[in-house]
Protein backbone atom coordinates (compact mmCIF):
# COMPACT_ATOMS: atom_id res chain seq x y z
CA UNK A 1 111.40 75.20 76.53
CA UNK A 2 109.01 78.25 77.14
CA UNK A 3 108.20 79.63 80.73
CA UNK A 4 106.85 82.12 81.89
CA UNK A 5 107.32 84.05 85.32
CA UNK A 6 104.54 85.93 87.11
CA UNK A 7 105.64 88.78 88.47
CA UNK A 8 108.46 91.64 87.54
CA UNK A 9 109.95 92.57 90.72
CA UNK A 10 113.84 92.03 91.40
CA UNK A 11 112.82 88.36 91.87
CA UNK A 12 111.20 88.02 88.89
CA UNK A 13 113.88 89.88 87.13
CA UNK A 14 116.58 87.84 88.64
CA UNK A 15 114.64 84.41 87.43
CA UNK A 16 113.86 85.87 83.94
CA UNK A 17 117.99 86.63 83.89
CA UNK A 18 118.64 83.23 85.10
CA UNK A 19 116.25 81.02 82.82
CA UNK A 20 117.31 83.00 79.77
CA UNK A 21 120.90 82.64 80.04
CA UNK A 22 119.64 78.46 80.84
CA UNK A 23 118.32 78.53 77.00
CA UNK A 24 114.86 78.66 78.21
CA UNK A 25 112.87 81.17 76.10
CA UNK A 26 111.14 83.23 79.09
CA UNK A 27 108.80 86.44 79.28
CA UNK A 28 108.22 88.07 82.72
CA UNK A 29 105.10 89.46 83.49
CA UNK A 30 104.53 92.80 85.73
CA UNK A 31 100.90 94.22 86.01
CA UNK A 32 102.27 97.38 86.92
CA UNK A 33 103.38 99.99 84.34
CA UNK A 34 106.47 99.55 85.06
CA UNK A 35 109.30 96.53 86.89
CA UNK A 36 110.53 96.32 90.21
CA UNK A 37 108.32 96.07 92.65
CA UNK A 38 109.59 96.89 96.23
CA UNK A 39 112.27 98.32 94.52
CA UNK A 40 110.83 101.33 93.15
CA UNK A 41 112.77 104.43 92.13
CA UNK A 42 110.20 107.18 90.96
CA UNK A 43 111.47 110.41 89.06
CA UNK A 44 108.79 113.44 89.38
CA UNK A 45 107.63 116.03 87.01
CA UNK A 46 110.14 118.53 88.51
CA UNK A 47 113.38 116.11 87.82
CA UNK A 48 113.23 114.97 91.55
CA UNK A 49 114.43 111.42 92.16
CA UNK A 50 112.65 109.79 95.20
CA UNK A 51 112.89 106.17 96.57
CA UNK A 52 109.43 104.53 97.28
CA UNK A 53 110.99 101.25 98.25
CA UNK A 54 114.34 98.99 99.59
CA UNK A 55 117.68 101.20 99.48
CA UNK A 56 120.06 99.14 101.17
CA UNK A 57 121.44 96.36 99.12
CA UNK A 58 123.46 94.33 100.73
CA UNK A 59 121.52 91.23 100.58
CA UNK A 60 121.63 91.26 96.86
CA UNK A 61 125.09 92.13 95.89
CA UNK A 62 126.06 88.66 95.73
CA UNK A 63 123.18 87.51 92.89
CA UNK A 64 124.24 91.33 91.34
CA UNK A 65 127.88 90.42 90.74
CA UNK A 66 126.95 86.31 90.07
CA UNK A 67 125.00 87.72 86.99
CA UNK A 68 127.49 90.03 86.01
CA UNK A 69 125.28 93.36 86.23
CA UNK A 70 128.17 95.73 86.10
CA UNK A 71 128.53 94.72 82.89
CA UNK A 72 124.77 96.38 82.35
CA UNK A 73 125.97 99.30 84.20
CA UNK A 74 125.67 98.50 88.22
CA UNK A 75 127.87 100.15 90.43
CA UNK A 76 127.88 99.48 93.89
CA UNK A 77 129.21 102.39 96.69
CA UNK A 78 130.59 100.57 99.56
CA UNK A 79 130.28 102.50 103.38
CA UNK A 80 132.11 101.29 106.52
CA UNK A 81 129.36 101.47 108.32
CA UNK A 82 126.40 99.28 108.81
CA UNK A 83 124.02 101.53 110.86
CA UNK A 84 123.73 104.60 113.01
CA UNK A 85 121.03 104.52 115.97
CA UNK A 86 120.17 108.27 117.32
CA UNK A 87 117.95 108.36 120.78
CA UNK A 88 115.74 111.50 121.63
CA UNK A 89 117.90 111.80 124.67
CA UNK A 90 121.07 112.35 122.04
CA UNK A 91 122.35 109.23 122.66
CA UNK A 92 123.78 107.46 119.45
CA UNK A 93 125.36 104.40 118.73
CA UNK A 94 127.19 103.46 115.68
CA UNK A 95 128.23 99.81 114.34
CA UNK A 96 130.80 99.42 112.31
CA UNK A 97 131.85 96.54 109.40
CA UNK A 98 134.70 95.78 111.81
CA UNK A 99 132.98 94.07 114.99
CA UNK A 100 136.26 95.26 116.85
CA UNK A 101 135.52 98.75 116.27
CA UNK A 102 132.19 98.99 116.99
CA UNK A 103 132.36 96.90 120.53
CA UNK A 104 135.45 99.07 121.25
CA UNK A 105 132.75 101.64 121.65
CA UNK A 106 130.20 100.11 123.81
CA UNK A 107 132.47 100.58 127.13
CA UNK A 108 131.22 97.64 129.61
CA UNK A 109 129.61 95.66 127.02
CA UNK A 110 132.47 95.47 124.56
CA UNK A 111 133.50 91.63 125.28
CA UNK A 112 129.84 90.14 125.63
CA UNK A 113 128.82 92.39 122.02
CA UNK A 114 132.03 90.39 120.32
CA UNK A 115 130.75 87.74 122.65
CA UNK A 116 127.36 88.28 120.84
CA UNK A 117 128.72 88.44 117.30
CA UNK A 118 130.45 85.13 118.01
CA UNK A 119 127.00 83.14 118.70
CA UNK A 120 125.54 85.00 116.09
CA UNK A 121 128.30 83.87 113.63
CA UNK A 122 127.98 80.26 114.80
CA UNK A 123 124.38 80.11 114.53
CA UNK A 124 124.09 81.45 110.83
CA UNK A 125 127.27 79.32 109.84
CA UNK A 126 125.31 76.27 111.25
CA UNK A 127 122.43 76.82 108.82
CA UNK A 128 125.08 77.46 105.95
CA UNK A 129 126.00 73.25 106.75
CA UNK A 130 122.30 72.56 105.81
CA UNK A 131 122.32 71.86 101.78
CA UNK A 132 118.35 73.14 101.95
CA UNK A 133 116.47 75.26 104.21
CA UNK A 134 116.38 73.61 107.16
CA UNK A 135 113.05 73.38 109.42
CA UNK A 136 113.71 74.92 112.89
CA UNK A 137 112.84 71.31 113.89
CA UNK A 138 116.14 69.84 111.87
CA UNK A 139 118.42 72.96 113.69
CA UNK A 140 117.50 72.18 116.76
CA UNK A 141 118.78 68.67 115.88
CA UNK A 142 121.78 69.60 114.33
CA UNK A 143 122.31 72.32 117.16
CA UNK A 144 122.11 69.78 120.12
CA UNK A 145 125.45 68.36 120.00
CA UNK A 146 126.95 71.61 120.11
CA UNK A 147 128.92 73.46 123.12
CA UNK A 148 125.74 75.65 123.99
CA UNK A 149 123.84 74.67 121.04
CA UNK A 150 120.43 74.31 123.25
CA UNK A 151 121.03 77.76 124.45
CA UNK A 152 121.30 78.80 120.67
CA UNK A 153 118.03 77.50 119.41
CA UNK A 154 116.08 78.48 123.03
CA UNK A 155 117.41 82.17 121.65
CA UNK A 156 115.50 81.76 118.55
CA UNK A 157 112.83 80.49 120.25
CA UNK A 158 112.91 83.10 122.61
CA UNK A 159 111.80 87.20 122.05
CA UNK A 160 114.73 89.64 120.87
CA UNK A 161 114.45 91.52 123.68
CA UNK A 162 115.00 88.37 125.89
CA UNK A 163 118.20 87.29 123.83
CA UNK A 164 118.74 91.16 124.09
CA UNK A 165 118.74 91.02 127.66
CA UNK A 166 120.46 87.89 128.28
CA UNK A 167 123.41 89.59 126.45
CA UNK A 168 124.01 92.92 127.21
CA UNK A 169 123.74 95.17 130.11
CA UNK A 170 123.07 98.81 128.68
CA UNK A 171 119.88 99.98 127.46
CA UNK A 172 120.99 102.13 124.65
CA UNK A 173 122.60 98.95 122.83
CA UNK A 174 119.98 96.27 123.36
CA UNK A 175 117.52 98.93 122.11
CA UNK A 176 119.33 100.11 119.03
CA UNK A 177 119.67 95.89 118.15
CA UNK A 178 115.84 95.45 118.87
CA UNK A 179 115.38 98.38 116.62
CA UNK A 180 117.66 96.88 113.79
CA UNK A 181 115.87 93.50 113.73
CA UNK A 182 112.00 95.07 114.33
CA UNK A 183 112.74 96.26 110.86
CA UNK A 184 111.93 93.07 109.86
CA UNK A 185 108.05 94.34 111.15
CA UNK A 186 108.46 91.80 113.77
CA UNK A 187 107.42 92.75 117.30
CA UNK A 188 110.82 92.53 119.73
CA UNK A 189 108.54 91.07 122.28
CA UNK A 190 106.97 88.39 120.20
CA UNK A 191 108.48 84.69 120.82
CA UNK A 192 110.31 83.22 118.02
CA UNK A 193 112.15 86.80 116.98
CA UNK A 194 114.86 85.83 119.02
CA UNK A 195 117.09 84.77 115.39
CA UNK A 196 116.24 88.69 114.34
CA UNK A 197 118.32 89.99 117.14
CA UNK A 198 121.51 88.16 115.80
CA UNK A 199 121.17 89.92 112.12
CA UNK A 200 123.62 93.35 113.19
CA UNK A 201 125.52 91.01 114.93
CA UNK A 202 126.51 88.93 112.38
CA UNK A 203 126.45 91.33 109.56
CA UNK A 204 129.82 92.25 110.63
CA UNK A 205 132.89 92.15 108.25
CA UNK A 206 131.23 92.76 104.78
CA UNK A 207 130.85 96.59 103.91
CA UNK A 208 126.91 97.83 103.21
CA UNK A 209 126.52 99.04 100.07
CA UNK A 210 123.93 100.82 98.07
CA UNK A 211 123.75 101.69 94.04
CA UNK A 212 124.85 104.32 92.29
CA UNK A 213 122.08 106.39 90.81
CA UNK A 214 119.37 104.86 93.11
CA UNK A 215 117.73 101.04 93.55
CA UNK A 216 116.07 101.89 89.99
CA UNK A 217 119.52 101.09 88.85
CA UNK A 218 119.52 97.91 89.74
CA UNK A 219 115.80 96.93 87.73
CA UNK A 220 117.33 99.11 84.76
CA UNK A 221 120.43 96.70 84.75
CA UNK A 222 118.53 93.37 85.55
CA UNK A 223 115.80 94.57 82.63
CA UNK A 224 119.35 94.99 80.04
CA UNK A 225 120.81 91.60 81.07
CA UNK A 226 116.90 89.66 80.77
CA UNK A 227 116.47 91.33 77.50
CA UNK A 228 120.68 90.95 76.60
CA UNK A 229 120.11 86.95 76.98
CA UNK A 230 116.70 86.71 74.44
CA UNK A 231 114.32 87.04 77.19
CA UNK A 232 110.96 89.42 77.30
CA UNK A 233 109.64 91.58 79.61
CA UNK A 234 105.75 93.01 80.03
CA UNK A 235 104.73 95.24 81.76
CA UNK A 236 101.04 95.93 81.98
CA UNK A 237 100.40 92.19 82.23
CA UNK A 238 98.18 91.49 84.62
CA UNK A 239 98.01 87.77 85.59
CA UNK A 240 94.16 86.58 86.68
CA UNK A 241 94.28 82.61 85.81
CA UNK A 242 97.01 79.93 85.70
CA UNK A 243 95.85 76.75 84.25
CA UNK A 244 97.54 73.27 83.63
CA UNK A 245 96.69 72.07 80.54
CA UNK A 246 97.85 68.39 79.33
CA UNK A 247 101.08 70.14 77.77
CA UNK A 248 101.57 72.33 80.14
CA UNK A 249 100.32 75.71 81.20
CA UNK A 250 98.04 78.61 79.91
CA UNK A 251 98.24 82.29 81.73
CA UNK A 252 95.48 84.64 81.31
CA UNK A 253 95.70 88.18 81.21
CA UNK A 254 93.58 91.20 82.42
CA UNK A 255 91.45 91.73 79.64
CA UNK A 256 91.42 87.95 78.77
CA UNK A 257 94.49 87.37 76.50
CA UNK A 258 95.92 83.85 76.94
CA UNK A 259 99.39 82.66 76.76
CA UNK A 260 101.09 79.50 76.75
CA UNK A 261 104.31 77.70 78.30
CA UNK A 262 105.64 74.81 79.11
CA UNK A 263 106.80 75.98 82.68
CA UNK A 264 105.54 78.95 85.11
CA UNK A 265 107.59 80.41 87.73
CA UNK A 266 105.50 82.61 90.14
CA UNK A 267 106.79 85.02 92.23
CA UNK A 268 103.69 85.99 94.45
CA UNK A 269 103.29 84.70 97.31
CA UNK A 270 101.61 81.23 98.02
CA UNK A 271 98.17 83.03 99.01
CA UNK A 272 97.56 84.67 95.77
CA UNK A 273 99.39 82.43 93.22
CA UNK A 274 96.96 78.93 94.55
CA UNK A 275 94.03 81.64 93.92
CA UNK A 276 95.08 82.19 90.31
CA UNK A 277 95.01 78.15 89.97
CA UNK A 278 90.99 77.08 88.64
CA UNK A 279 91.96 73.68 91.20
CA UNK A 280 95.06 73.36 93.22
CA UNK A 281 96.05 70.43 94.26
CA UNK A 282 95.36 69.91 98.41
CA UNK A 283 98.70 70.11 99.31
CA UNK A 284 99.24 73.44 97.66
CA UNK A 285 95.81 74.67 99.00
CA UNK A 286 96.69 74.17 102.61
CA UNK A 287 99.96 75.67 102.25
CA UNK A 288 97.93 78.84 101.60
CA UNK A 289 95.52 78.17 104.25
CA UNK A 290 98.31 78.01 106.81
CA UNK A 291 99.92 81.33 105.98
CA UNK A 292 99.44 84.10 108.47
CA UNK A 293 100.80 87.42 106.86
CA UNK A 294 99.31 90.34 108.77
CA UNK A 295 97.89 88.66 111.50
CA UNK A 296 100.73 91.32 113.61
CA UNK A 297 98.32 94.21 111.45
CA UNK A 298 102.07 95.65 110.40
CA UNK A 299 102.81 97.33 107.11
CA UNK A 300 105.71 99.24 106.08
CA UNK A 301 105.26 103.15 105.49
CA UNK A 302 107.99 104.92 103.14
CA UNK A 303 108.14 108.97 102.85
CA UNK A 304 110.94 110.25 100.49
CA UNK A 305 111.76 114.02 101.03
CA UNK A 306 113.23 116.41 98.42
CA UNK A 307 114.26 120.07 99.23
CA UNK A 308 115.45 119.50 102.37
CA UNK A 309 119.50 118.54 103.39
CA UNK A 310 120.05 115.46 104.00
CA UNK A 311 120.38 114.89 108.68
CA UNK A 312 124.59 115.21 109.26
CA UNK A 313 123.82 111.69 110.60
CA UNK A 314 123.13 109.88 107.21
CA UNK A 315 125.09 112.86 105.53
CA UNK A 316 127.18 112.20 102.44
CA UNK A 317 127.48 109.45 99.56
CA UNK A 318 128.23 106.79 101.62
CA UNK A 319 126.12 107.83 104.65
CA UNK A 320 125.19 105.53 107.27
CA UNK A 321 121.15 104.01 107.19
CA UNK A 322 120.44 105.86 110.66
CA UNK A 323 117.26 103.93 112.79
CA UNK A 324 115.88 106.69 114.86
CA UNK A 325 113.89 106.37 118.56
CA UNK A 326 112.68 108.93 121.09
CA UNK A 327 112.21 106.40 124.00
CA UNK A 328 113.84 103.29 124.90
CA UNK A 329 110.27 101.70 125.38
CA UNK A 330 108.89 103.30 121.76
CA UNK A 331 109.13 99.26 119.95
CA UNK A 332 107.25 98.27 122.96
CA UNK A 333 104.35 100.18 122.95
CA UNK A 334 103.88 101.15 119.15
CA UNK A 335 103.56 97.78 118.61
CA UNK A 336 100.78 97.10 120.70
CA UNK A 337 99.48 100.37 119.00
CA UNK A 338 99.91 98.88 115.57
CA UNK A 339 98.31 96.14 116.83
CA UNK A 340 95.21 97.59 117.55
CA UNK A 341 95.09 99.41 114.12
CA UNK A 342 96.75 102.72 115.62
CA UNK A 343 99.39 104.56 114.51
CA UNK A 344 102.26 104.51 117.06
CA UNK A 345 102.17 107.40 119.40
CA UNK A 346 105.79 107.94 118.70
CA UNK A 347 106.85 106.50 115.65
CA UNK A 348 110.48 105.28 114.75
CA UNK A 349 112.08 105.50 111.83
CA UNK A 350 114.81 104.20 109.16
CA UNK A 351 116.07 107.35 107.53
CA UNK A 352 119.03 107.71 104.71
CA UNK A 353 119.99 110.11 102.19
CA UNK A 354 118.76 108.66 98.99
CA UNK A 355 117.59 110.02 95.53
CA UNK A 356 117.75 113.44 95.47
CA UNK A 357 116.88 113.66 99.21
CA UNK A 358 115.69 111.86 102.44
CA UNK A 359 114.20 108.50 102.42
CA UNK A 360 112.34 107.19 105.68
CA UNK A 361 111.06 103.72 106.53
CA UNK A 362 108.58 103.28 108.97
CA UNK A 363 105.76 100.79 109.85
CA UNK A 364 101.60 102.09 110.27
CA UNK A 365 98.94 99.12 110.97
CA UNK A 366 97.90 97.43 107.70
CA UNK A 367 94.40 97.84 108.45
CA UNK A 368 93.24 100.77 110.57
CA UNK A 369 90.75 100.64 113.37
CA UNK A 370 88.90 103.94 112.34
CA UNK A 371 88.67 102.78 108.69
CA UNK A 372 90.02 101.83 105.12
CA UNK A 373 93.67 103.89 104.50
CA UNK A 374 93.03 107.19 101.90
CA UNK A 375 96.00 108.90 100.40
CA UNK A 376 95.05 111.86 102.97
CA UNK A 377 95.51 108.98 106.29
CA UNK A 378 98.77 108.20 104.47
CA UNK A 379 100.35 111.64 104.49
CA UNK A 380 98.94 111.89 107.78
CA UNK A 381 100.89 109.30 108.93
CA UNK A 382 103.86 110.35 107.08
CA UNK A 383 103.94 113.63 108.64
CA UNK A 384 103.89 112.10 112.38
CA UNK A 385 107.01 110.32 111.40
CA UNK A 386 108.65 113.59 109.05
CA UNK A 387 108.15 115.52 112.70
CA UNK A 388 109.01 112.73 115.17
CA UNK A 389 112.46 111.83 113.22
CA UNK A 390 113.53 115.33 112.48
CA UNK A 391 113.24 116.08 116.04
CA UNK A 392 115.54 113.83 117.04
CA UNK A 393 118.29 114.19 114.33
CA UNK A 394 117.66 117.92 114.23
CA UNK A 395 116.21 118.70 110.61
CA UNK A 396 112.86 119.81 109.73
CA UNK A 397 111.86 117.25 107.36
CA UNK A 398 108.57 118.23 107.33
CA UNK A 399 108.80 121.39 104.73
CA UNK A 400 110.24 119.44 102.10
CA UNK A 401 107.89 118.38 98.73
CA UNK A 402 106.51 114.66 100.35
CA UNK A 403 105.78 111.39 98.18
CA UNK A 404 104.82 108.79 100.79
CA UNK A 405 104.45 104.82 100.11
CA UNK A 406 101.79 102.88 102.65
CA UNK A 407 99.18 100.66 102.70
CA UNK A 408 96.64 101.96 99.76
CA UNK A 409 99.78 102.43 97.92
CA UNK A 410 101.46 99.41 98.27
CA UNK A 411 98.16 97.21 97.98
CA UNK A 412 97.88 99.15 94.31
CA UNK A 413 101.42 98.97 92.79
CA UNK A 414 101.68 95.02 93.87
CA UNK A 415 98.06 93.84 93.18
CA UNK A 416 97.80 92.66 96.63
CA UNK A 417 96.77 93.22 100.51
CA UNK A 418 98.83 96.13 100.68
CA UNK A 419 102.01 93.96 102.95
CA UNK A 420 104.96 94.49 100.86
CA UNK A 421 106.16 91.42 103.04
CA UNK A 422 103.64 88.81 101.77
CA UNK A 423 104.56 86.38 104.36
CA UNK A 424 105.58 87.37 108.04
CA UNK A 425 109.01 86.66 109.23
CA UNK A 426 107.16 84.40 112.08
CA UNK A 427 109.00 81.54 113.22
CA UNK A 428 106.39 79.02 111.68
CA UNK A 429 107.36 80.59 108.89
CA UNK A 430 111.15 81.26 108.49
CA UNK A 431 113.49 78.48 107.71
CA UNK A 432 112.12 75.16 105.96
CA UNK A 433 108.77 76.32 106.67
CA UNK A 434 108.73 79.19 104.28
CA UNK A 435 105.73 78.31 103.19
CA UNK A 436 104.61 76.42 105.18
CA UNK A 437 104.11 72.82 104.10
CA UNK A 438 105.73 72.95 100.73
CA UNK A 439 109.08 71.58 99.21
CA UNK A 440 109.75 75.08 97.59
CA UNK A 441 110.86 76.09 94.99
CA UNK A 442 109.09 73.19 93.31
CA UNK A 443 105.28 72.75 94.17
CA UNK A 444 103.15 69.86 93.70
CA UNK A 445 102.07 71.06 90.27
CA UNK A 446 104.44 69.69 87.79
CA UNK A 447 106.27 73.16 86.48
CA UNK A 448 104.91 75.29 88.95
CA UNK A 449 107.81 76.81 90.37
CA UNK A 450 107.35 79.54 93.43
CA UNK A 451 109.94 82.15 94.27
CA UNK A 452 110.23 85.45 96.04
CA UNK A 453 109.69 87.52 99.27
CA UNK A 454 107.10 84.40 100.01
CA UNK A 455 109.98 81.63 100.21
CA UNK A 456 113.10 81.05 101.73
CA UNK A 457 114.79 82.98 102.86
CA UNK A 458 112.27 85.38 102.13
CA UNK A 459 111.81 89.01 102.99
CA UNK A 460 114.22 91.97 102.24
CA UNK A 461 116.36 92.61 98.39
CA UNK A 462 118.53 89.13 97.62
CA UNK A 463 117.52 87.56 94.70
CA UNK A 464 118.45 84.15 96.09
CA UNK A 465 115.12 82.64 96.22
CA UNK A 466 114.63 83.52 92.62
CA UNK A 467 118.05 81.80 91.41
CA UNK A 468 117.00 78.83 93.70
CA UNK A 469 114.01 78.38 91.97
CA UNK A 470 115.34 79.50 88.22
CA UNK A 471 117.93 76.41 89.21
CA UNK A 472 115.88 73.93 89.92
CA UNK A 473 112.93 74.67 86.73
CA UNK A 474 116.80 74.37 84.95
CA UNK A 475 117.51 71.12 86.71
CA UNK A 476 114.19 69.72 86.14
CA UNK A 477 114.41 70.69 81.98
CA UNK A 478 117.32 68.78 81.81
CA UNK A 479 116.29 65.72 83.23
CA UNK A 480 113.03 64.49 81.88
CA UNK A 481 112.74 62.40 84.96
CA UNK A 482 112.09 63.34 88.28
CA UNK A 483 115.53 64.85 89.57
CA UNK A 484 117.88 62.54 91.92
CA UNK A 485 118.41 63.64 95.34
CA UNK A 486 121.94 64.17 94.44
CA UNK A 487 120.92 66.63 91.62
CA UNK A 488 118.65 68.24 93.77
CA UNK A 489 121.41 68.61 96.65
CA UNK A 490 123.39 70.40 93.92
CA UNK A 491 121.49 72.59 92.79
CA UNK A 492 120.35 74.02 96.37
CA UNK A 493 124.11 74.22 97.52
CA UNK A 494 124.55 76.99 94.96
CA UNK A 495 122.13 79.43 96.77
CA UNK A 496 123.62 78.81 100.34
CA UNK A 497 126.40 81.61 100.74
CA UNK A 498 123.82 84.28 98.96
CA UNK A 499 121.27 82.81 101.26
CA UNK A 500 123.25 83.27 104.39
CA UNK A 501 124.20 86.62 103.45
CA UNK A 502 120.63 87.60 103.02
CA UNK A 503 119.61 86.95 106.58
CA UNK A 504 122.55 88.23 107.60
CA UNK A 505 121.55 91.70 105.62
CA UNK A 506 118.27 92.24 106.08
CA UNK A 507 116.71 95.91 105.96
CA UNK A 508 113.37 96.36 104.14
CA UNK A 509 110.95 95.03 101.77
C-alpha cells in the first residue's frame, strides 16, 4: 500500500509516522524548503535561534509520547504554571496547574473560579462520552438531561465575555480569561465563543510544557521517527493537482512531475485541497463553499527578539507564557479595529522566553484596509506590539535584532491566504462540523483522507487529527470493504483523550 500525504507540517509528520509504522509505504510532501509548518524554529546567520511559530506544547504531548519521540531525542520541560496575565495598571494574575492555588488567589471570586473549573470540567468530559466529534446539535442533546446542562450549551452558544460575566465578579479575572481564549483569534464578543472561555479553566491539573531546544525539536524528532519506520520525506514538493485515477491517485508537482499512490492523505485545509482536485465530487465541493476562514479579517502576527533579557515575568527555563493588556476594554475595541483592516490601537500580546530570546504572539487584520501587507507594514506592526508589551512588563523589547512572522509571511511559507488557522474556530465550525458537511477524516473520494488545523479538533499543536485520520486510511487498508460501524467506533475512540486535551490546551497556530 503506497500513500502519500500533502503537506509536512507536525500533522503531516505525525500521519507520515503513523502510516509508516501501519506498513504503508508513505512519502510526505512539504513545498517549503524545509518541514513544520506553524511550527517553525529558524536559526540566523549570527547563531541566533528564534521561534516564528507555536511554542507551547501542551496539546501535543500526548501524540509525542504515543509515538515514542523521546526515543528520537524529545524532551519535554514541565512548568507549574499555565499562564501569567500582566495589566498596564500593574495588575497581574497568575493560574496555576493546581485550580486550588490559583482561585486561592482571586479573593471574592475564589469559589465561583473552582465553581467555573467545575462546569468547564463537565462540559469537556461530556464531549470525551461522544466516540466521534459530536455536532453542537448532538451536545445539546446529550447535555439536556443534565443538572444545568441547558445552561451549559446556552454558554457555548453565548459570547465569552457573557459566560465571563455570568461567572465572575472582578474585572481583572474575566479579562485575563477573555484574553486566554481570544488567542484562539476569536472575538470575546462574538456569539458562539462562549466554549473558548472554559479552555484555562479546564486546563487545570496537567503541567504546560514546552521542548527542550525549541519547537524545531519536535519536527527534527518526528522527521527521525518517519524516516526510522521506512517512510520519505520532501521537501520542495509543491503539490498543484490531485487526480483519481481507476487505481487510485496521481499527485503533480510544481514543475510537473507526477507521482502515484494508492491512498492520499491531505493536510490542507478543505478550501485548497477540493481546488487541487480536476472534479470533486458535490459533496466535497460544498464543504469548501461553506467554509468561512477570515471572514473575522484576523491573522496571527509573531516577532521573536534576540539581544534583549528575557521580561522577569516569563523569566527562566520554565517561565510562564505571560498574555499582556494595557486596558481592560483593549479585546473589545482592537477587534472591531481588526475588523476593519486596522491594526489595534493598543495591541495585546502573548510573550515567552523562547529560542535564544523573546517570542511574542499577536494578531494584525489579514487583509489591510490601506493595502496589500509588505515586509516594511509587517515590522511596522511588530514594533507597535515590541513597544506596547514592553511597556507594560517593563523591558524595552524594541532594541533587540527583530524577525517578525505575519500575513505576507505566513501566506508564503504555507502556500496559502496567509491564516495560519485555515479554518476559524466559529461555532459552525468547531465540533462535528469541522468542516462543515463532511464525515472527516474520510471524504467522499475513496482514499482521500483530510487531516490537520482544518478538522477536528482543529486549530493549535496536537497531532490528533492527523492520527485520527492515519487510523482510519489504516482501518480502511485492512478491510477491503467498507469499514463496519463498530470498526469505525474503534478507531475514533483512540483519538478522544488526545482530543480532549487539545481543546483543553489550546495556545497558537
Amino acid at each position: 500500500m503506497r500513500a502519500l500525504v500533502v503537506g509536512g507540517g507536525h500533522n503531516g509528520l505525525v500521519a507520515g509516522v503513523y502510516l509508516a509504522r501501519g506498513g504503508v509505504e508513505v512519502t510526505v510532501l512539504e513545498a517549503a524548503e524545509t518541514p513544520g509548518g506553524c511550527v517553525w524554529t529558524q536559526t540566523l546567520p549570527d547563531g541566533s535561534v528564534v521561534e516564528r511559530g507555536a511554542v507551547d506544547h501542551g496539546g501535543v504531548r500526548a501524540v509525542a509520547d504515543d509515538l515514542g519521540l523521546a526515543e528520537f531525542g524529545l524532551r519535554y520541560v514541565e512548568r507549574d504554571r499555565l499562564a501569567t496575565t500582566v495589566f498596564g495598571d500593574g495588575t497581574t494574575r497568575a493560574f496555576e496547574v493546581s485550580a486550588e492555588r490559583t482561585a486561592a488567589a482571586l479573593g471574592a471570586d475564589e469559589r465561583a473560579y473552582l465553581a467555573l473549573t467545575r462546569r468547564a470540567g463537565a462540559f469537556f468530559g461530556v464531549l470525551d462520552s461522544f466516540p466521534t466529534a459530536p455536532t453542537p446539535t448532538a451536545l445539546a442533546a446529550a447535555l439536556r438531561d443534565l443538572p444545568g446542562g441547558d445552561d451549559t450549551f446556552r454558554m457555548l452558544l453565548s459570547p465569552a465575555e457573557a459566560v465571563l460575566e455570568r461567572s465572575l465578579t472582578d474585572p481583572h479575572t474575566r479579562a485575563a480569561l477573555a484574553l486566554y481564549a481570544a488567542h484562539g483569534q476569536i472575538p470575546p464578543w462574538a456569539p458562539g465563543s462562549g466554549m473558548l472561555a472554559l479552555l484555562l479553566p479546564a486546563a487545570h491539573g496537567a503541567p504546560a510544557v514546552r521542548p527542550e531546544g525549541g519547537s524545531g525539536a519536535l519536527v527534527t524528532a518526528l522527521t527521525a521517527a518517519l524516516e526510522a519506520a521506512g517512510g520519505t520525506l520532501r521537501t520542495g514538493a509543491h503539490v498543484t493537482r490531485i487526480s483519481r485515477t481507476a487505481s487510485g491517485y496521481t499527485v503533480t508537482l510544481d514543475g510537473g512531475e507526477r507521482l502515484t499512490s494508492d491512498r492520499v492523505l491531505s493536510t490542507l485545509d478543505v478550501r485548497r485541497t477540493t481546488a487541487l482536485l480536476a472534479d470533486p465530487p458535490p459533496a466535497l465541493a460544498r464543504a469548501a463553499a461553506h467554509v468561512s476562514s477570515g471572514r473575522l479579517n484576523v491573522c496571527e502576527l509573531t516577532v521573536s527578539v534576540t539581544g534583549v533579557p528575557v521580561p522577569e515575568p516569563c523569566r527562566g527555563a520554565t517561565g510562564p507564557v505571560c498574555f499582556v493588556q494595557d486596558g481592560l476594554d483593549d479585546l473589545r475595541r482592537g477587534f472591531g479595529d481588526v475588523l476593519a483592516g486596522r491594526l489595534p490601537a493598543s495591541p495585546w500580546a502573548m510573550v515567552a522566553g523562547a529560542g535564544t530570546g523573546v517570542w511574542l504572539s499577536s494578531v494584525v487584520p489579514l487583509r489591510r484596509a490601506d493595502g496589500p501587507w509588505t515586509p516594511a507594514l509587517e515590522e511596522e506592526a511588530a514594533d507597535r506590539v515590541l513597544r506596547g508589551a514592553g511597556r507594560i512588563l517593563g523591558a524595552d523589547l524594541a532594541t533587540g535584532r527583530v524577525t517578525v512572522t505575519g500575513p505576507a509571511s505566513w501566506a508564503a511559507r504555507l502556500h496559502g491566504d496567509g491564516n495560519p488557522n485555515h479554518l476559524d474556530l466559529t461555532i459552525d465550525q468547531l465540533l462535528g462540523w469541522r468542516p462543515p458537511g463532511l464525515p472527516v477524516p474520510r471524504t467522499p473520494l475513496p482514499g482521500l483522507y483530510l487531516a490537520g488545523a482544518g478538522t477536528h479538533p482543529g486549530g493549535g499543536l496536537s497531532g490528533v487529527s492527523a492520527r485520527t485520520a492515519a487510523n482510519a486510511l489504516l482501518t480502511d487498508t485492512r478491510t477491503p470493504r467498507s469499514p463496519s460501524l463498530r470498526s469505525r467506533l474503534l478507531t475514533e475512540l483512540s483519538s478522544l483523550p488526545s482530543a480532549l486535551r487539545a481543546y483543553r490546551a489550546l495556545r497558537t497556530p
